[in-house]
PDB file of N, CA and C in Angstrom:
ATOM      1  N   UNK A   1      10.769  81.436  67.059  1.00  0.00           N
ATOM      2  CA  UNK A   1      11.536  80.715  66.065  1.00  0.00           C
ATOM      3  C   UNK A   1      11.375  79.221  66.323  1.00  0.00           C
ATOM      4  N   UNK A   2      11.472  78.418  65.637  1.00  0.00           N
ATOM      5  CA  UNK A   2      10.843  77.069  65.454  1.00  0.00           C
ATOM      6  C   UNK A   2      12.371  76.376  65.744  1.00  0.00           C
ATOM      7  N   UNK A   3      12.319  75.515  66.859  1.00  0.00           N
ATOM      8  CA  UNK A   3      13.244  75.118  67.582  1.00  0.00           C
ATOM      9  C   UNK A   3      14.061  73.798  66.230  1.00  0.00           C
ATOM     10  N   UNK A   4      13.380  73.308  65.827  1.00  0.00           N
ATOM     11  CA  UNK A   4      14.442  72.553  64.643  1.00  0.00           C
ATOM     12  C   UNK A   4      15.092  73.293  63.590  1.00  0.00           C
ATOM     13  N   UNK A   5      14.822  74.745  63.328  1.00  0.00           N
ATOM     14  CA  UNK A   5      15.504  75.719  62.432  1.00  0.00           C
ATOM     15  C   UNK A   5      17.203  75.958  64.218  1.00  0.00           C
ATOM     16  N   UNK A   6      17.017  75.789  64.556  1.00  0.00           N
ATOM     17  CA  UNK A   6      18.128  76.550  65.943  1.00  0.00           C
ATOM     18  C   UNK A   6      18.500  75.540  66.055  1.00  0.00           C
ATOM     19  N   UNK A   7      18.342  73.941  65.996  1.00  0.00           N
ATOM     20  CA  UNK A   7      19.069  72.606  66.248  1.00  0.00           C
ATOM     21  C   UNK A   7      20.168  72.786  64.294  1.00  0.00           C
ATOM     22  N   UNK A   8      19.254  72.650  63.909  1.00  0.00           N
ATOM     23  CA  UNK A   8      19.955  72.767  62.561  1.00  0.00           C
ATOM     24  C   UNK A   8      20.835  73.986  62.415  1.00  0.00           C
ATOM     25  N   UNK A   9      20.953  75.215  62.653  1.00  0.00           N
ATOM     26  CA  UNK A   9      22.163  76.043  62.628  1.00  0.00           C
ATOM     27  C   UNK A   9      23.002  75.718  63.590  1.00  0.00           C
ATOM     28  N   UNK A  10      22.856  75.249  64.796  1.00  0.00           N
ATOM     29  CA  UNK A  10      23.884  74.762  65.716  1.00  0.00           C
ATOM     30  C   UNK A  10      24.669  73.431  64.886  1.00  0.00           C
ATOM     31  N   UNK A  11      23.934  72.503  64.015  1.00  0.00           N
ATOM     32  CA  UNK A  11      24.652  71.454  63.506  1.00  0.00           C
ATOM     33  C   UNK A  11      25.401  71.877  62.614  1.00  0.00           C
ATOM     34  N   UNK A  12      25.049  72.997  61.968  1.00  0.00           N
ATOM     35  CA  UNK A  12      25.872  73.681  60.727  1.00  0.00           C
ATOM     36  C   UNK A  12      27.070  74.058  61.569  1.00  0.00           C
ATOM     37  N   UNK A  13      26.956  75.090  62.582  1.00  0.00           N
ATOM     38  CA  UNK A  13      28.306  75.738  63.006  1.00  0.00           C
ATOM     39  C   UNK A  13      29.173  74.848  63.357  1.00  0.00           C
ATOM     40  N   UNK A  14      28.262  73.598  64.125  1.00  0.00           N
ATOM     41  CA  UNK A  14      29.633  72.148  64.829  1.00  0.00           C
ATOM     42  C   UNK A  14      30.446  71.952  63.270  1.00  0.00           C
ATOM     43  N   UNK A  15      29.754  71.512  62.559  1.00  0.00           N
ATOM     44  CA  UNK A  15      30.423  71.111  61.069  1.00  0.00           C
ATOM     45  C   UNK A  15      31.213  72.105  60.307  1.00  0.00           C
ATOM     46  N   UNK A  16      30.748  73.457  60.071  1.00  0.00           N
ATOM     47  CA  UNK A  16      31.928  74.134  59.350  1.00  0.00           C
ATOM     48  C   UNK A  16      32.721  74.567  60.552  1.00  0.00           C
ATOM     49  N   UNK A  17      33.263  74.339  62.027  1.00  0.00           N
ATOM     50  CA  UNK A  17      34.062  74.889  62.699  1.00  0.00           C
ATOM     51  C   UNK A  17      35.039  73.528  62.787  1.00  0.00           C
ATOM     52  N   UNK A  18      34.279  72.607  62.586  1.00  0.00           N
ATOM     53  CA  UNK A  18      35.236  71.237  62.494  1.00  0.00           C
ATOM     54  C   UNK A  18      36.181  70.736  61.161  1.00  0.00           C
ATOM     55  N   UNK A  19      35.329  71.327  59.876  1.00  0.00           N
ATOM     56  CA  UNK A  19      36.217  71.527  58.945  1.00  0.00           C
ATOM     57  C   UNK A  19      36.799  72.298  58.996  1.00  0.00           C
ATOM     58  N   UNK A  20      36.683  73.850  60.042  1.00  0.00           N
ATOM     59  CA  UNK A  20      37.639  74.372  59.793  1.00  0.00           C
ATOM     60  C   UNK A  20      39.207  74.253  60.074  1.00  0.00           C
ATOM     61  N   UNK A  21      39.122  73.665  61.225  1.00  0.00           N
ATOM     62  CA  UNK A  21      40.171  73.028  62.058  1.00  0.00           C
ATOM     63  C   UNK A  21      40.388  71.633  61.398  1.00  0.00           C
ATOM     64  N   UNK A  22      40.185  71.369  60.049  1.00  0.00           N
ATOM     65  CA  UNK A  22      40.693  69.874  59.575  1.00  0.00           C
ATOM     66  C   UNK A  22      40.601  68.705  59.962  1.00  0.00           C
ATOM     67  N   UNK A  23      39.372  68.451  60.994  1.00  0.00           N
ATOM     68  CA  UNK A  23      38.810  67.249  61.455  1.00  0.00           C
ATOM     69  C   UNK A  23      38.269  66.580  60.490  1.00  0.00           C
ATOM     70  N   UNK A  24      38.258  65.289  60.818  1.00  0.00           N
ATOM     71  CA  UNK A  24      36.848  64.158  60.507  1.00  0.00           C
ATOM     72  C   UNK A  24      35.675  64.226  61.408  1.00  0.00           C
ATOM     73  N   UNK A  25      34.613  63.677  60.870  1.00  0.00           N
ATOM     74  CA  UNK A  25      33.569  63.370  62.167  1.00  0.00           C
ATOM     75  C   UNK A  25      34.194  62.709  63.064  1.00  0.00           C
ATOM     76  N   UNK A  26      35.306  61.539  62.928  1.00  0.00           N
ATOM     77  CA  UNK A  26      35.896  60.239  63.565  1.00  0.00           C
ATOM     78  C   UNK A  26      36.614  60.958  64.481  1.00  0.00           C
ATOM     79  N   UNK A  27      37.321  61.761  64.257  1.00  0.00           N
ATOM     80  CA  UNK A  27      38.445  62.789  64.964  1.00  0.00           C
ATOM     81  C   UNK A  27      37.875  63.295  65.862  1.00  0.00           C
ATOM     82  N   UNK A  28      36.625  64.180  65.384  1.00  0.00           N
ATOM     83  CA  UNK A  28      36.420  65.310  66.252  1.00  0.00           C
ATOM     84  C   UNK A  28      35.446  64.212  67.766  1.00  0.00           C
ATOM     85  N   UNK A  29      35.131  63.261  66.998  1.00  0.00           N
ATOM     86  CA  UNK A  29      34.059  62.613  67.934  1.00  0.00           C
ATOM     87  C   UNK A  29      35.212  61.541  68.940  1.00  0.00           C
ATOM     88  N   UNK A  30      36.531  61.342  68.790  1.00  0.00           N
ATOM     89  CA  UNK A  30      37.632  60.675  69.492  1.00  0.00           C
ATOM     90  C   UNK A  30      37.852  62.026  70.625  1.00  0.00           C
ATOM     91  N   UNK A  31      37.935  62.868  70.017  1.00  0.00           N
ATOM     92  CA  UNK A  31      38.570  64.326  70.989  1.00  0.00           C
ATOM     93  C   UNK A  31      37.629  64.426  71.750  1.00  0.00           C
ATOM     94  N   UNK A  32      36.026  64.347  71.570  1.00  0.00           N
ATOM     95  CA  UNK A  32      34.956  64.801  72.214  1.00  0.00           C
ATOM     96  C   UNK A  32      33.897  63.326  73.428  1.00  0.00           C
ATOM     97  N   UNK A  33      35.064  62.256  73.052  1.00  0.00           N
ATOM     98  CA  UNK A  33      34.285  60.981  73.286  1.00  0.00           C
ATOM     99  C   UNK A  33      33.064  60.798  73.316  1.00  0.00           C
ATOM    100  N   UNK A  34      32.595  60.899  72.141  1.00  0.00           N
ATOM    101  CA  UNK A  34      31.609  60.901  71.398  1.00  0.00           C
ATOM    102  C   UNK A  34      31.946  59.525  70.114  1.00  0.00           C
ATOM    103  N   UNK A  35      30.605  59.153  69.659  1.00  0.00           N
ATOM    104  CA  UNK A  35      30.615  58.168  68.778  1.00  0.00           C
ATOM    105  C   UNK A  35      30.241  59.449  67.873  1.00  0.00           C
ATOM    106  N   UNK A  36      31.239  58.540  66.407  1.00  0.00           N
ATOM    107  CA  UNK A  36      30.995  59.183  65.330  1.00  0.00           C
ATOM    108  C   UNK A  36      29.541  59.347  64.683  1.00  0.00           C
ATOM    109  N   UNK A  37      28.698  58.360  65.357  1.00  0.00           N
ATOM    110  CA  UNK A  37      27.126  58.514  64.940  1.00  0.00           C
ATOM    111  C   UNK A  37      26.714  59.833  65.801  1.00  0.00           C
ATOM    112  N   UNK A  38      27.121  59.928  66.775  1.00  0.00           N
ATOM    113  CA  UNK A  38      26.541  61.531  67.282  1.00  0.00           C
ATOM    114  C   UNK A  38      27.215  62.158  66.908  1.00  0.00           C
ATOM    115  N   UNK A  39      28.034  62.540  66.795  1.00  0.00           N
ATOM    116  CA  UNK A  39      29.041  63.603  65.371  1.00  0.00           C
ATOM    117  C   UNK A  39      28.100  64.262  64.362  1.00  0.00           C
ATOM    118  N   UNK A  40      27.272  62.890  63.577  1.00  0.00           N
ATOM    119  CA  UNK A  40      26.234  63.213  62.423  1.00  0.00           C
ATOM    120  C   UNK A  40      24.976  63.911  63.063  1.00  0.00           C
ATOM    121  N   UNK A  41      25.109  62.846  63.927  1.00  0.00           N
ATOM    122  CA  UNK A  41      23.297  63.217  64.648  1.00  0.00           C
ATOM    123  C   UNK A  41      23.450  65.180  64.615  1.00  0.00           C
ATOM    124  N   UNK A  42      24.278  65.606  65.458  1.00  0.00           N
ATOM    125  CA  UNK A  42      24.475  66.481  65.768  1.00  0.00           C
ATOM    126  C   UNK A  42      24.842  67.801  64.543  1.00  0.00           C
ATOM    127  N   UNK A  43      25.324  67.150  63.464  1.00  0.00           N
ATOM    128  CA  UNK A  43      25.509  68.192  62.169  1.00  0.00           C
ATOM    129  C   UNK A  43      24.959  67.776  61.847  1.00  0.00           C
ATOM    130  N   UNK A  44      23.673  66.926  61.930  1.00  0.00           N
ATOM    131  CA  UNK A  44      22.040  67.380  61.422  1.00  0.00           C
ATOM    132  C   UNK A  44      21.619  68.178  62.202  1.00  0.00           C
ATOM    133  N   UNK A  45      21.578  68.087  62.993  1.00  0.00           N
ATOM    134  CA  UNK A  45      20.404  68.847  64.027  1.00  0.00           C
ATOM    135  C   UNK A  45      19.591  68.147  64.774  1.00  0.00           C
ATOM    136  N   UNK A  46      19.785  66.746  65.111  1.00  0.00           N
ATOM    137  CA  UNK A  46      18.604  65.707  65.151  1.00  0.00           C
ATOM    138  C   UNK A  46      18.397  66.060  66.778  1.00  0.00           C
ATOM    139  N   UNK A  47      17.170  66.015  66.679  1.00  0.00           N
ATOM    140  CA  UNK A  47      16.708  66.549  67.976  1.00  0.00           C
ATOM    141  C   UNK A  47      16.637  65.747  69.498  1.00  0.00           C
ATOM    142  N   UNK A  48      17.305  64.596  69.125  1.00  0.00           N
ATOM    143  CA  UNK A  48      17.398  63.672  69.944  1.00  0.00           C
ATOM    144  C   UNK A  48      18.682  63.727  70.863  1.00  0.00           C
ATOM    145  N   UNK A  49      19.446  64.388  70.201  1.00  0.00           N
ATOM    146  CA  UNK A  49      20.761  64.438  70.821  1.00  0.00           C
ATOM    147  C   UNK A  49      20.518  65.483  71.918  1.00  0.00           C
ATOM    148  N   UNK A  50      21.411  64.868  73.133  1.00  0.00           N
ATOM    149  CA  UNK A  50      21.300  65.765  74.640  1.00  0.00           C
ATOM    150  C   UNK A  50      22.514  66.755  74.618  1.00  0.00           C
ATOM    151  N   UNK A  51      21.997  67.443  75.467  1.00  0.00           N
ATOM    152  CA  UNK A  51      23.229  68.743  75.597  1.00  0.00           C
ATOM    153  C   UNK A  51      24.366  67.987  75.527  1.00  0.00           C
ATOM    154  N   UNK A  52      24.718  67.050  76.815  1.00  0.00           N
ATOM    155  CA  UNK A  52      25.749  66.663  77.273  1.00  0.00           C
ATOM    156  C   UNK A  52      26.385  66.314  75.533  1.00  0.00           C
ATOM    157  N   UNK A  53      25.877  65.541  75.013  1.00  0.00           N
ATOM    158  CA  UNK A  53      26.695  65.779  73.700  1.00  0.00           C
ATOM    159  C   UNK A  53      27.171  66.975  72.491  1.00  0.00           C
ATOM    160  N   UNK A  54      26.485  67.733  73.022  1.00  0.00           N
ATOM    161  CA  UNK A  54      26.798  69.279  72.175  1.00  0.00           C
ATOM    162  C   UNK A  54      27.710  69.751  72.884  1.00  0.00           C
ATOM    163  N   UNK A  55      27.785  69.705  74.118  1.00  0.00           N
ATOM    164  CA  UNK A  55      28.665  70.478  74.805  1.00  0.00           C
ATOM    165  C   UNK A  55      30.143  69.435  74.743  1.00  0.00           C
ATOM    166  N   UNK A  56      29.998  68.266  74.949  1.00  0.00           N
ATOM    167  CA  UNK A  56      31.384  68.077  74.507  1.00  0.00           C
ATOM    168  C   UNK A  56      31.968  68.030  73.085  1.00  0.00           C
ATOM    169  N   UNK A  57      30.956  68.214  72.048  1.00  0.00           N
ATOM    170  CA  UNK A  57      31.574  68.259  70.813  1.00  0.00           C
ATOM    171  C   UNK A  57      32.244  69.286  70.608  1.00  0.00           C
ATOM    172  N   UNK A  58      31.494  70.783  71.464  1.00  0.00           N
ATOM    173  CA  UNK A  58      31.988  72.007  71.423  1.00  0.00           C
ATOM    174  C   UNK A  58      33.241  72.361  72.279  1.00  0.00           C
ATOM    175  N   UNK A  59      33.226  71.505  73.408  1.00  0.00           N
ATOM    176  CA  UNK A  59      34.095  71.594  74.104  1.00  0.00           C
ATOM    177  C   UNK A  59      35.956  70.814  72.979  1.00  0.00           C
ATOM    178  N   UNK A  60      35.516  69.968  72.292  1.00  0.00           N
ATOM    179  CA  UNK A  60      36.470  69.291  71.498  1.00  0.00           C
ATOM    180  C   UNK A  60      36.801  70.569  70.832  1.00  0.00           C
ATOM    181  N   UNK A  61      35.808  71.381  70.073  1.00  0.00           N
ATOM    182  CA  UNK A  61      36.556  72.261  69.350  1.00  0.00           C
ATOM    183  C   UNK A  61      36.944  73.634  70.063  1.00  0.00           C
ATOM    184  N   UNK A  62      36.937  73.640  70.922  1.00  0.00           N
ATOM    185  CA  UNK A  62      37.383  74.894  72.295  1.00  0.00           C
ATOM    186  C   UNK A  62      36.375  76.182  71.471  1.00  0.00           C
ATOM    187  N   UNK A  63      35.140  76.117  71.649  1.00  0.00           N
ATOM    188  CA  UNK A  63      34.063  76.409  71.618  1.00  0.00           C
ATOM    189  C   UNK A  63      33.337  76.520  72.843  1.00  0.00           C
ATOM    190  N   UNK A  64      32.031  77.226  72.930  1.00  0.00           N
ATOM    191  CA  UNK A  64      30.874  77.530  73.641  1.00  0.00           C
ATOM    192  C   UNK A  64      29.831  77.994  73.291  1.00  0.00           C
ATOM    193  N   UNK A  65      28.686  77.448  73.752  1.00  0.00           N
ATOM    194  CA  UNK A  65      27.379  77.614  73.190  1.00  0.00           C
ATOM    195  C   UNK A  65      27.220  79.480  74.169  1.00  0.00           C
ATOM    196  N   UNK A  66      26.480  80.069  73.125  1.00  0.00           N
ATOM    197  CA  UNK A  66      26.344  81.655  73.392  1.00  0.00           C
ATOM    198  C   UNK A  66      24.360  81.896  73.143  1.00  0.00           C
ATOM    199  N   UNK A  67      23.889  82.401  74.037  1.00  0.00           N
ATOM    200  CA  UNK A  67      22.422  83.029  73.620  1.00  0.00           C
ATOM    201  C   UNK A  67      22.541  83.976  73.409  1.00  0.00           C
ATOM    202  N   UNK A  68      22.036  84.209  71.836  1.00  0.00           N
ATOM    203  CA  UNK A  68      21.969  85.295  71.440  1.00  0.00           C
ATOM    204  C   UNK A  68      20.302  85.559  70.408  1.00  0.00           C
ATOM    205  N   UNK A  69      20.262  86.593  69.766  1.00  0.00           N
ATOM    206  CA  UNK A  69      18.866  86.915  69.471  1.00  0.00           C
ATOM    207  C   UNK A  69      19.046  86.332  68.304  1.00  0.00           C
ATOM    208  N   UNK A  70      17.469  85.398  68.023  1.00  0.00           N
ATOM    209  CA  UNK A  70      17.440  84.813  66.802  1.00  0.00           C
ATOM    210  C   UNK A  70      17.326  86.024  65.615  1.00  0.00           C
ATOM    211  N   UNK A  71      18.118  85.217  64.591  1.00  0.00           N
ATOM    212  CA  UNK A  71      17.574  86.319  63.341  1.00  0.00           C
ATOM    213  C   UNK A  71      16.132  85.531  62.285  1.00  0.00           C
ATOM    214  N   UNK A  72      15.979  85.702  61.615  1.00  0.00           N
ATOM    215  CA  UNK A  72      15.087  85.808  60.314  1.00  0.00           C
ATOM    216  C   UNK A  72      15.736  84.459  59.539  1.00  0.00           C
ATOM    217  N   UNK A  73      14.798  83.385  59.331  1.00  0.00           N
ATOM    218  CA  UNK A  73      15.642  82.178  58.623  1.00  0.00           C
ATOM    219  C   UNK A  73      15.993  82.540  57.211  1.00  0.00           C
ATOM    220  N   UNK A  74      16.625  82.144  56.701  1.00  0.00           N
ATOM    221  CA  UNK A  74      16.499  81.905  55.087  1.00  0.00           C
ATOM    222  C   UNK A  74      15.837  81.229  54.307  1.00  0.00           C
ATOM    223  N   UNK A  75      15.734  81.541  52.941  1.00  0.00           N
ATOM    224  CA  UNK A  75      15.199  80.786  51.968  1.00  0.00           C
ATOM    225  C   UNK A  75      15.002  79.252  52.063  1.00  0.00           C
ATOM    226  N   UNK A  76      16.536  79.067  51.835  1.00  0.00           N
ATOM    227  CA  UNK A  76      17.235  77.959  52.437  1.00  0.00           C
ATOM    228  C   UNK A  76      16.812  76.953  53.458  1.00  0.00           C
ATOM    229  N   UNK A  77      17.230  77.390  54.503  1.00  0.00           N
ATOM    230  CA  UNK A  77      16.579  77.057  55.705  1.00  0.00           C
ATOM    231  C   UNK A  77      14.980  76.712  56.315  1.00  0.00           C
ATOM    232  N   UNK A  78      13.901  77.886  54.704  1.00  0.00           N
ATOM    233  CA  UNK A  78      12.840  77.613  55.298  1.00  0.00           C
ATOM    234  C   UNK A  78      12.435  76.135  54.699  1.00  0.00           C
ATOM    235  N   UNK A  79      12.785  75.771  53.284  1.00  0.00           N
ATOM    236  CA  UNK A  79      13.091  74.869  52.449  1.00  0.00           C
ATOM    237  C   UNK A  79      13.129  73.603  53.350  1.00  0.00           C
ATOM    238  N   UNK A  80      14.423  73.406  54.059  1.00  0.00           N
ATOM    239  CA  UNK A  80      14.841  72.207  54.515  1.00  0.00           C
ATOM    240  C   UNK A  80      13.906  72.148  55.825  1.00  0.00           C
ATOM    241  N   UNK A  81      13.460  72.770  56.330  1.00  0.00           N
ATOM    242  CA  UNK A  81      12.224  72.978  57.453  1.00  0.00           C
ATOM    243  C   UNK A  81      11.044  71.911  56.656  1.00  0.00           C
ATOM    244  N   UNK A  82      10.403  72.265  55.569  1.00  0.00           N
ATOM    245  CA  UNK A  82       9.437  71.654  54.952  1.00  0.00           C
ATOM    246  C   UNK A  82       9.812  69.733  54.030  1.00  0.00           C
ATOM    247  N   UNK A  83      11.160  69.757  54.139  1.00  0.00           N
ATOM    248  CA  UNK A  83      11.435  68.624  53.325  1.00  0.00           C
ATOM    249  C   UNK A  83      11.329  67.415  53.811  1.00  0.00           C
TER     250      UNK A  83
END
């Protein structure tokens, strides 16, 4: 599986688990001491960003990163791969 399709679903889950809990980027990145520019970086997927910042964003939302078996991308997904 093509490692910027797995940065980009990890940025998706930070973002809908942060709306789910009624954050801002500003919020969640105050809780996680994080700048709100890695907030974004990170619900892109941008590949630049280091663990140490995933893990405290996740840690803000009392979260943990899990390995598990990739599935099959989507339509979707293969789309924004090529754009």
């Amino acid at each position: 599986m093509d490692h910027l399709l797995i940065t980009l679903r990890l940025g998706e889950q930070v973002r809908q688990r942060r709306l789910n809990r009624g954050l801002t980027q500003a919020s969640l990145a105050a809780l996680a001491g994080i700048t709100r520019q890695k907030v974004i970086a990170i619900e892109k997927g941008d590949l630049t960003v280091g663990m140490t910042a995933y893990a405290r964003a996740l840690g803000a939302l009392d979260c943990e990163l899990s390995v598990v078996p990739a599935t099959m991308p989507t339509l979707d997904e293969i789309q924004g791969i090529f754009e």
